[in-house]
C-alpha atoms as a PDB file:
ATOM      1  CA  UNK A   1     137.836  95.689  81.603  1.00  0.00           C
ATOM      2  CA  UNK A   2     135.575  95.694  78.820  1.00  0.00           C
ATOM      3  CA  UNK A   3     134.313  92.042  77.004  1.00  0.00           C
ATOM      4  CA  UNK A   4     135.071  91.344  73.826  1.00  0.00           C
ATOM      5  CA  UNK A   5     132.113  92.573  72.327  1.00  0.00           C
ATOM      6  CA  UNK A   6     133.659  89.732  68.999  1.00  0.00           C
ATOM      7  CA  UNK A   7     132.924  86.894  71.356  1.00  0.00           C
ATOM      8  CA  UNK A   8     129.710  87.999  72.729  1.00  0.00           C
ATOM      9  CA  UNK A   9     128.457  88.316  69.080  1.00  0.00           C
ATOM     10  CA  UNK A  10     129.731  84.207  68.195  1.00  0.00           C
ATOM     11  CA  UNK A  11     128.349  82.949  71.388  1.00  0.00           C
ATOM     12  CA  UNK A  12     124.777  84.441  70.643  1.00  0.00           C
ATOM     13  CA  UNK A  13     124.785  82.991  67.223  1.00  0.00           C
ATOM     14  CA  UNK A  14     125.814  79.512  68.117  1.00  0.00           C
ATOM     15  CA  UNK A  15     122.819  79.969  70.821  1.00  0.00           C
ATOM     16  CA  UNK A  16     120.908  80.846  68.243  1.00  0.00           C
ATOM     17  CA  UNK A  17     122.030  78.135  65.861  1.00  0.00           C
ATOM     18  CA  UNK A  18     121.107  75.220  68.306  1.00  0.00           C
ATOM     19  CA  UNK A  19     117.458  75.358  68.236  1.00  0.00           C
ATOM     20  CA  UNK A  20     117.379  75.493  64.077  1.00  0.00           C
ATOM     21  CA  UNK A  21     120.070  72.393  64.746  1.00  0.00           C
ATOM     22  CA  UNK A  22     117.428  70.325  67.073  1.00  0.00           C
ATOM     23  CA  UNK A  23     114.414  71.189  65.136  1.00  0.00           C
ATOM     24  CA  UNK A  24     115.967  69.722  61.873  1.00  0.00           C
ATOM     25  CA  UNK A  25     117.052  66.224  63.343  1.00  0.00           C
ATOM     26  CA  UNK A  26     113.424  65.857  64.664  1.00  0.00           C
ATOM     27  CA  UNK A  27     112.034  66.720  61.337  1.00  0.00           C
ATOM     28  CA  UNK A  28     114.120  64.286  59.565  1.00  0.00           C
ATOM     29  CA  UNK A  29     113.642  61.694  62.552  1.00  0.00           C
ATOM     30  CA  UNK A  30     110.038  61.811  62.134  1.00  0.00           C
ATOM     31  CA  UNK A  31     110.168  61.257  58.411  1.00  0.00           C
ATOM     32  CA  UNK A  32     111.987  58.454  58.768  1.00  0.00           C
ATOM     33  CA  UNK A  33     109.852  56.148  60.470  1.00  0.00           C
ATOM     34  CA  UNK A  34     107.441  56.905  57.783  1.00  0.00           C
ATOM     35  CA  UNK A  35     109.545  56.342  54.488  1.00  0.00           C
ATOM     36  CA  UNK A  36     110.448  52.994  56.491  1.00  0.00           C
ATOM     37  CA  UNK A  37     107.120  52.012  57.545  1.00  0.00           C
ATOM     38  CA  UNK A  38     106.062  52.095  53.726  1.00  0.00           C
ATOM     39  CA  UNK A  39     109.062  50.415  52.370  1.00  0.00           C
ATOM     40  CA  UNK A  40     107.779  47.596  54.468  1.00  0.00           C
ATOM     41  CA  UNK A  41     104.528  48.079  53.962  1.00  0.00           C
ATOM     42  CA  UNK A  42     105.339  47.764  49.834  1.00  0.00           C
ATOM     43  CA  UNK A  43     107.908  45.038  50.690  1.00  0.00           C
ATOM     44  CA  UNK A  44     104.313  43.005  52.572  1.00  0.00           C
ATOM     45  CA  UNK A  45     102.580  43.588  49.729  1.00  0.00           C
ATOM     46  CA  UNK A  46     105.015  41.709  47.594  1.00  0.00           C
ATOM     47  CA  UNK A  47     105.202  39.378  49.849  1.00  0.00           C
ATOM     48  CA  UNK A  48     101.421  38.522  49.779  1.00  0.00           C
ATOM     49  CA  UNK A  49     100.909  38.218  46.354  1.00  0.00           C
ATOM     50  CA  UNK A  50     103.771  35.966  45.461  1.00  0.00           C
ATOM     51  CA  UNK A  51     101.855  33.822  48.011  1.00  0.00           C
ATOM     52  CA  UNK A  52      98.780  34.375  46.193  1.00  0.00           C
ATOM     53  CA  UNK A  53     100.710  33.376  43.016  1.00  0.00           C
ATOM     54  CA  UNK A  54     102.547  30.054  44.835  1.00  0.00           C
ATOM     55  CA  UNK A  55      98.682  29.038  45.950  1.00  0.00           C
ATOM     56  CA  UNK A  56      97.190  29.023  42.344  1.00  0.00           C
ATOM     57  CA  UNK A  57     100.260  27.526  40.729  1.00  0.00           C
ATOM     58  CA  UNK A  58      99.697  24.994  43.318  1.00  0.00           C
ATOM     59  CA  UNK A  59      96.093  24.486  42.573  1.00  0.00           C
ATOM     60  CA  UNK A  60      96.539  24.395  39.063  1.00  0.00           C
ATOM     61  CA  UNK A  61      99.409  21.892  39.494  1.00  0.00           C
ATOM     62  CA  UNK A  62      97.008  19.500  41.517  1.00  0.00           C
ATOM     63  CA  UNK A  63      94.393  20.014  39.428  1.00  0.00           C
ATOM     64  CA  UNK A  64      96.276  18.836  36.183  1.00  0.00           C
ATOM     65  CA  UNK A  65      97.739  15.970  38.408  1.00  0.00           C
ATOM     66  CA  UNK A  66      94.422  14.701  38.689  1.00  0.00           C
ATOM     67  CA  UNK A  67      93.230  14.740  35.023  1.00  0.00           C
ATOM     68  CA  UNK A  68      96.253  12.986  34.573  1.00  0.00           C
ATOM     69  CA  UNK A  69      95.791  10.315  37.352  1.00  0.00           C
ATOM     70  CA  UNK A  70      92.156   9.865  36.057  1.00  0.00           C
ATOM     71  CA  UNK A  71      93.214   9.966  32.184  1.00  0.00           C
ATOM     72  CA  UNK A  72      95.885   7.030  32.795  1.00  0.00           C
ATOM     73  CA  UNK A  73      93.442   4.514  34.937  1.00  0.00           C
ATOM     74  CA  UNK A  74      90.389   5.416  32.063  1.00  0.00           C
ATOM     75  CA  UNK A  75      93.177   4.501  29.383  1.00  0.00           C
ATOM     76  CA  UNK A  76      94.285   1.284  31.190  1.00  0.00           C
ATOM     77  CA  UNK A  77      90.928   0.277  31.916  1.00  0.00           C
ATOM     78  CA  UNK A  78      89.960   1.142  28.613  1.00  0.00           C
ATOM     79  CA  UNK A  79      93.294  -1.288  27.465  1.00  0.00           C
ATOM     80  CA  UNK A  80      92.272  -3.925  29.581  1.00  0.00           C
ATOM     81  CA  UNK A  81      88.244  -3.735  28.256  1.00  0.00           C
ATOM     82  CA  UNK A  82      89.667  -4.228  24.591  1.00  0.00           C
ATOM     83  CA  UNK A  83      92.573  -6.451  24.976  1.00  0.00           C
ATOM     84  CA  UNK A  84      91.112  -8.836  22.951  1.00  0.00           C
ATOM     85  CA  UNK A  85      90.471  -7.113  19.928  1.00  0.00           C
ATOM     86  CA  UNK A  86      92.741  -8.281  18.223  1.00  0.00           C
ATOM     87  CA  UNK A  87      91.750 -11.949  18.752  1.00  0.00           C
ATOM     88  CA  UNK A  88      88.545 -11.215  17.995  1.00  0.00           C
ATOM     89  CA  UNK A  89      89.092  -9.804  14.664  1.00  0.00           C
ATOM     90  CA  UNK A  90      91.547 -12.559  13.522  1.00  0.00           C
ATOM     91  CA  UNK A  91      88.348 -15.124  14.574  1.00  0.00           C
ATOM     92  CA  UNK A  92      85.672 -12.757  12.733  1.00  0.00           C
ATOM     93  CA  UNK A  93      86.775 -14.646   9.000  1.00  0.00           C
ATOM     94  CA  UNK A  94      85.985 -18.378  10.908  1.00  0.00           C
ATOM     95  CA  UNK A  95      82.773 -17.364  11.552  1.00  0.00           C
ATOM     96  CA  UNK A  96      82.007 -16.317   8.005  1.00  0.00           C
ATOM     97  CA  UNK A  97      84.002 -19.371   6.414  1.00  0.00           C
ATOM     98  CA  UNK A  98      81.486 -21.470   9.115  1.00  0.00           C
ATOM     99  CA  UNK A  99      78.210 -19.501   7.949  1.00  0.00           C
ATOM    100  CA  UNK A 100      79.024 -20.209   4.185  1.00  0.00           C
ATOM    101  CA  UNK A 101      79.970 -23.863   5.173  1.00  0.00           C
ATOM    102  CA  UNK A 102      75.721 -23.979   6.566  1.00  0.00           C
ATOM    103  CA  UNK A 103      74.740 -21.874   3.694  1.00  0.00           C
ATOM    104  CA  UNK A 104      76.480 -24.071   0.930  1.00  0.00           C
ATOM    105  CA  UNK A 105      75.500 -27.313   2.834  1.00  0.00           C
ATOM    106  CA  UNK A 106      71.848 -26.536   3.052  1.00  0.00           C
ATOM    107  CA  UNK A 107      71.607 -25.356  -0.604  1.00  0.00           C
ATOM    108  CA  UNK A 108      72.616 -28.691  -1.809  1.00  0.00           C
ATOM    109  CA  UNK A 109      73.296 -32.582  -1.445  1.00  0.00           C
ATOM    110  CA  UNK A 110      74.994 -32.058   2.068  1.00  0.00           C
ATOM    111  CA  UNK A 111      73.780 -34.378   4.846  1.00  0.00           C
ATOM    112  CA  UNK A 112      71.490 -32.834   7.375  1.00  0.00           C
ATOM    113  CA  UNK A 113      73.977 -34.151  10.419  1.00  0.00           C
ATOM    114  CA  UNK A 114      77.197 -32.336   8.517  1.00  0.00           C
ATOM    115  CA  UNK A 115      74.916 -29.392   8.678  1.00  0.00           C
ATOM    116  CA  UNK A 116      73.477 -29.619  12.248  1.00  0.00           C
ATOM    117  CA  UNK A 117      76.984 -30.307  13.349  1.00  0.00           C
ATOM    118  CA  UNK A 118      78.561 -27.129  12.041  1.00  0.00           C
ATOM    119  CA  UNK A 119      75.715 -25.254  12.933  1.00  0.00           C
ATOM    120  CA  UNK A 120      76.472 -26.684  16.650  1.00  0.00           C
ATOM    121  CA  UNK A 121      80.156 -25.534  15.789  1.00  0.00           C
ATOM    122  CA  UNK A 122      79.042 -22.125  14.780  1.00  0.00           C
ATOM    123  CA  UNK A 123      76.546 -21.607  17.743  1.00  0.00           C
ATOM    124  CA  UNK A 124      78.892 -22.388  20.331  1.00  0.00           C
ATOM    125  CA  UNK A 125      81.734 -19.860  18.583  1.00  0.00           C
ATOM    126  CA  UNK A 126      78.923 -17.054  18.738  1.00  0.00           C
ATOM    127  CA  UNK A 127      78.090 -17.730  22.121  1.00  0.00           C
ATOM    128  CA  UNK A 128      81.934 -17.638  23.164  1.00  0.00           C
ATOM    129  CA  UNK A 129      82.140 -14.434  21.488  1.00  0.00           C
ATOM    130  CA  UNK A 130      79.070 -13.303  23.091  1.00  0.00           C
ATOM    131  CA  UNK A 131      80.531 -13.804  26.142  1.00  0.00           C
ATOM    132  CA  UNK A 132      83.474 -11.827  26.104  1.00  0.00           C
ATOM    133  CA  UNK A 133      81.264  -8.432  24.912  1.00  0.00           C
ATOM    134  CA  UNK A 134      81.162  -9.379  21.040  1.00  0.00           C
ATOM    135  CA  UNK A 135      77.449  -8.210  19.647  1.00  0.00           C
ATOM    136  CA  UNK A 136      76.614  -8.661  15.627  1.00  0.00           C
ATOM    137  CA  UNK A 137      75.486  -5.518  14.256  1.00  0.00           C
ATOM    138  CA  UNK A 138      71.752  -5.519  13.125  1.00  0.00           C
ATOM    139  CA  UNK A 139      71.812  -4.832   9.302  1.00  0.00           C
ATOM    140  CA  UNK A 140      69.187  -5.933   7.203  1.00  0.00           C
ATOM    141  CA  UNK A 141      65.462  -4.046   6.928  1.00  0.00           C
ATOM    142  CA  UNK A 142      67.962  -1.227   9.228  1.00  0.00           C
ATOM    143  CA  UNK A 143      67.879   1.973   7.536  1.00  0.00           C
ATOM    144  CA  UNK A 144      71.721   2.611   6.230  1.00  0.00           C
ATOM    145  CA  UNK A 145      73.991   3.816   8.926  1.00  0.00           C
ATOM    146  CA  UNK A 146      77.375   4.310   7.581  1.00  0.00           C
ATOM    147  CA  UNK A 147      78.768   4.218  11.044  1.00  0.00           C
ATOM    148  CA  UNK A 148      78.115   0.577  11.294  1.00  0.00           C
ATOM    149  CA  UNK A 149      77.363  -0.343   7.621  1.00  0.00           C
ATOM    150  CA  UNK A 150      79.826  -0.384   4.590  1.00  0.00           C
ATOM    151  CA  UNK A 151      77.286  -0.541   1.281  1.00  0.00           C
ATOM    152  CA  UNK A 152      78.964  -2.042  -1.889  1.00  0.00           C
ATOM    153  CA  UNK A 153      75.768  -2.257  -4.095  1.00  0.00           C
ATOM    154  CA  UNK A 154      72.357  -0.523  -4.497  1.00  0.00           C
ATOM    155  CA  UNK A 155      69.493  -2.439  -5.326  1.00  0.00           C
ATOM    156  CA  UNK A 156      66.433  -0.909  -7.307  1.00  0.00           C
ATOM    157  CA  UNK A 157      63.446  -2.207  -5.149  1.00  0.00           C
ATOM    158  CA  UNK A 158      59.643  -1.241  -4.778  1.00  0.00           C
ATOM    159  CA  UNK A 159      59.028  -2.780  -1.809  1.00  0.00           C
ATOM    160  CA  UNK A 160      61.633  -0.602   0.897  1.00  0.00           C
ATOM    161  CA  UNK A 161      62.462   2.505   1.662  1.00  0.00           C
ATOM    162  CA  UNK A 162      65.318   3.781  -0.541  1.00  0.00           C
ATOM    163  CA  UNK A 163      68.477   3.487   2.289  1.00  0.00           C
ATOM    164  CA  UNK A 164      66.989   0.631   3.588  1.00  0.00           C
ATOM    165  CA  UNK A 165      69.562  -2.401   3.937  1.00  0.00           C
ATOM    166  CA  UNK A 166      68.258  -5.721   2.137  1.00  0.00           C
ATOM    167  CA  UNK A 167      70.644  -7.268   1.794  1.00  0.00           C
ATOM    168  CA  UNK A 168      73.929  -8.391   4.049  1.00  0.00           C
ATOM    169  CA  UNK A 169      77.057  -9.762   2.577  1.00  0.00           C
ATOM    170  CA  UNK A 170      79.280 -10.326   5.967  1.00  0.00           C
ATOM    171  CA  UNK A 171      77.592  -9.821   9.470  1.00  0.00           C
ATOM    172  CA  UNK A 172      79.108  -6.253  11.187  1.00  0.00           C
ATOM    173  CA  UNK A 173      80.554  -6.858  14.771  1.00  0.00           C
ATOM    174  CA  UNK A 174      80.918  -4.370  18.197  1.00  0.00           C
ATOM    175  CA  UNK A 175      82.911  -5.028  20.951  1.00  0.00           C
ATOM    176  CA  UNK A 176      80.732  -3.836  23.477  1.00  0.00           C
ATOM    177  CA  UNK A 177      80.386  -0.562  22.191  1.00  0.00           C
ATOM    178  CA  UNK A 178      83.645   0.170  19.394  1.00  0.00           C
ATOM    179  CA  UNK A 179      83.034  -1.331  15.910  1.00  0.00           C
ATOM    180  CA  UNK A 180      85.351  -4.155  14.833  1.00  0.00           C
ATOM    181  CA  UNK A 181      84.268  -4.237  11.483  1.00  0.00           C
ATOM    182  CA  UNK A 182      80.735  -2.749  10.012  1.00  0.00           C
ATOM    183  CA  UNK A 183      78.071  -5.045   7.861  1.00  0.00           C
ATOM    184  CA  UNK A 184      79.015  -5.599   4.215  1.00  0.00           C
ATOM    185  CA  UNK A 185      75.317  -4.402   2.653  1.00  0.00           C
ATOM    186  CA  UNK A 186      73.788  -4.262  -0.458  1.00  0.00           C
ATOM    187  CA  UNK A 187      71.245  -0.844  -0.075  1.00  0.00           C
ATOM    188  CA  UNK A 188      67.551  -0.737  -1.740  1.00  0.00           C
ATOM    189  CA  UNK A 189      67.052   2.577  -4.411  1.00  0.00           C
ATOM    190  CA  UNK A 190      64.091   3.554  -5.816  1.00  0.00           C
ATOM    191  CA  UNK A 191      63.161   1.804  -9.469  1.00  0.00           C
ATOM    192  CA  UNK A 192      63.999   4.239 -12.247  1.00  0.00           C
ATOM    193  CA  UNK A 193      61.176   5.124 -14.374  1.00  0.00           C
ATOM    194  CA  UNK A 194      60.287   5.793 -17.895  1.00  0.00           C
ATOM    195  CA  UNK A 195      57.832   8.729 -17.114  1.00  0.00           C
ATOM    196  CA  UNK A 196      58.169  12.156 -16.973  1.00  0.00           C
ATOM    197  CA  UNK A 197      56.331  14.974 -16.386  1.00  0.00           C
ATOM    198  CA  UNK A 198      56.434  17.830 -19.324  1.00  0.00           C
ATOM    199  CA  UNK A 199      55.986  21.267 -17.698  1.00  0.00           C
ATOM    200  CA  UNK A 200      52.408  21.204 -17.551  1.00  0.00           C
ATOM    201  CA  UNK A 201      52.313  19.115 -15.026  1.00  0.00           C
ATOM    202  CA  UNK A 202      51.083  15.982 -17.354  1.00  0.00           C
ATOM    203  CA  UNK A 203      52.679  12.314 -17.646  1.00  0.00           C
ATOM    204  CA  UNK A 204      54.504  11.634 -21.240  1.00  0.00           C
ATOM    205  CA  UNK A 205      55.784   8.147 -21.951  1.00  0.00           C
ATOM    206  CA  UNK A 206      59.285   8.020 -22.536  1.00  0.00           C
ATOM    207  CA  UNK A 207      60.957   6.929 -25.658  1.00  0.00           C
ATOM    208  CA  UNK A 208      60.439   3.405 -25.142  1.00  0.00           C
ATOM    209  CA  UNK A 209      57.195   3.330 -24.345  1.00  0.00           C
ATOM    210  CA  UNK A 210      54.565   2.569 -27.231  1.00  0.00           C
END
């Protein structure tokens, strides 16, 4: 009896078939591992630099607390250093009516006690002043500092420099370093003069001039 020579021919191709069948599911077993080990290799990646991100949105965070901490005890400090301002500035006019008072007394038929008594007054205000950080502000024979002077006159004079204060109206105070009010001052100018110079350099009197 003869074998199917049909048969023979499907068994040797499903022989044949099996190691093409085995040598594909390696191949695609050993390219797994791979695609996997850089999907978590990408997913790490991620990982680390929304880390990165959390850290300096923390730092940033704790650095801006900070300036805030430090910002609200410089402005309560700073509160508490000028909480009298106010006070001060509402007792600023006393002192001036007082000086006046001395001024206006010495300058006629006033008593010398009425004066030495509200110059007593007046000295003991400044010194209570002085001690809670009050400081007059130096005006007269100071060159003109608008920070700390207010000038509502010039005065033609010979004898200072032109910006030079000469004279002081009300007395500019600081508490200890901010300006409660500046020095009312009258400001020295040069004197105008009659004589010019034509354009060679020579002096002609001026129309006045005889």
């Amino acid at each position: 009896m003869k074998d199917n020579p049909k048969k023979i021919n499907n068994e040797t191709t499903a022989e044949s078939n099996e190691p093409c069948g085995a040598e594909a599911a390696t191949c695609e077993a050993s390219t797994q591992p791979e695609s996997e080990l850089l999907r978590l290799r990408q997913q790490l990646e991620l990982k680390e630099q929304e880390v990165k991100n959390s850290h300096d949105r923390y730092l940033r965070q704790a650095a801006e607390l900070e300036n805030f901490k430090k910002r609200t005890i410089r402005e309560r400090d700073e509160a508490i250093y000028f909480a009298n301002e106010s006070l001060i500035k509402d007792l600023l006019p006393v002192v001036d009516n007082l000086e006046r008072a001395i001024a206006h007394a010495k300058g006629g038929d006033g008593g010398q006690p009425l004066v030495e008594g509200v110059e007593m007054v007046l000295k003991g205000f400044l010194n209570a002043l002085t001690r809670h950080g009050v400081a007059q502000v130096s005006a007269v024979g100071q060159p003109f500092d608008p920070v700390k002077h207010e000038a509502m006159a010039q005065m033609e004079s010979d004898q200072h420099v032109p910006n030079t204060v000469v004279e002081e109206h009300h007395k500019g105070y600081l508490l200890h370093d901010r300006l409660l009010r500046p020095a009312l001052v009258s400001i020295a100018k040069a004197p105008e003069t009659q004589e010019k110079k034509n354009g060679r350099g020579e002096v002609e009197n001026g129309p006045s001039d005889d």
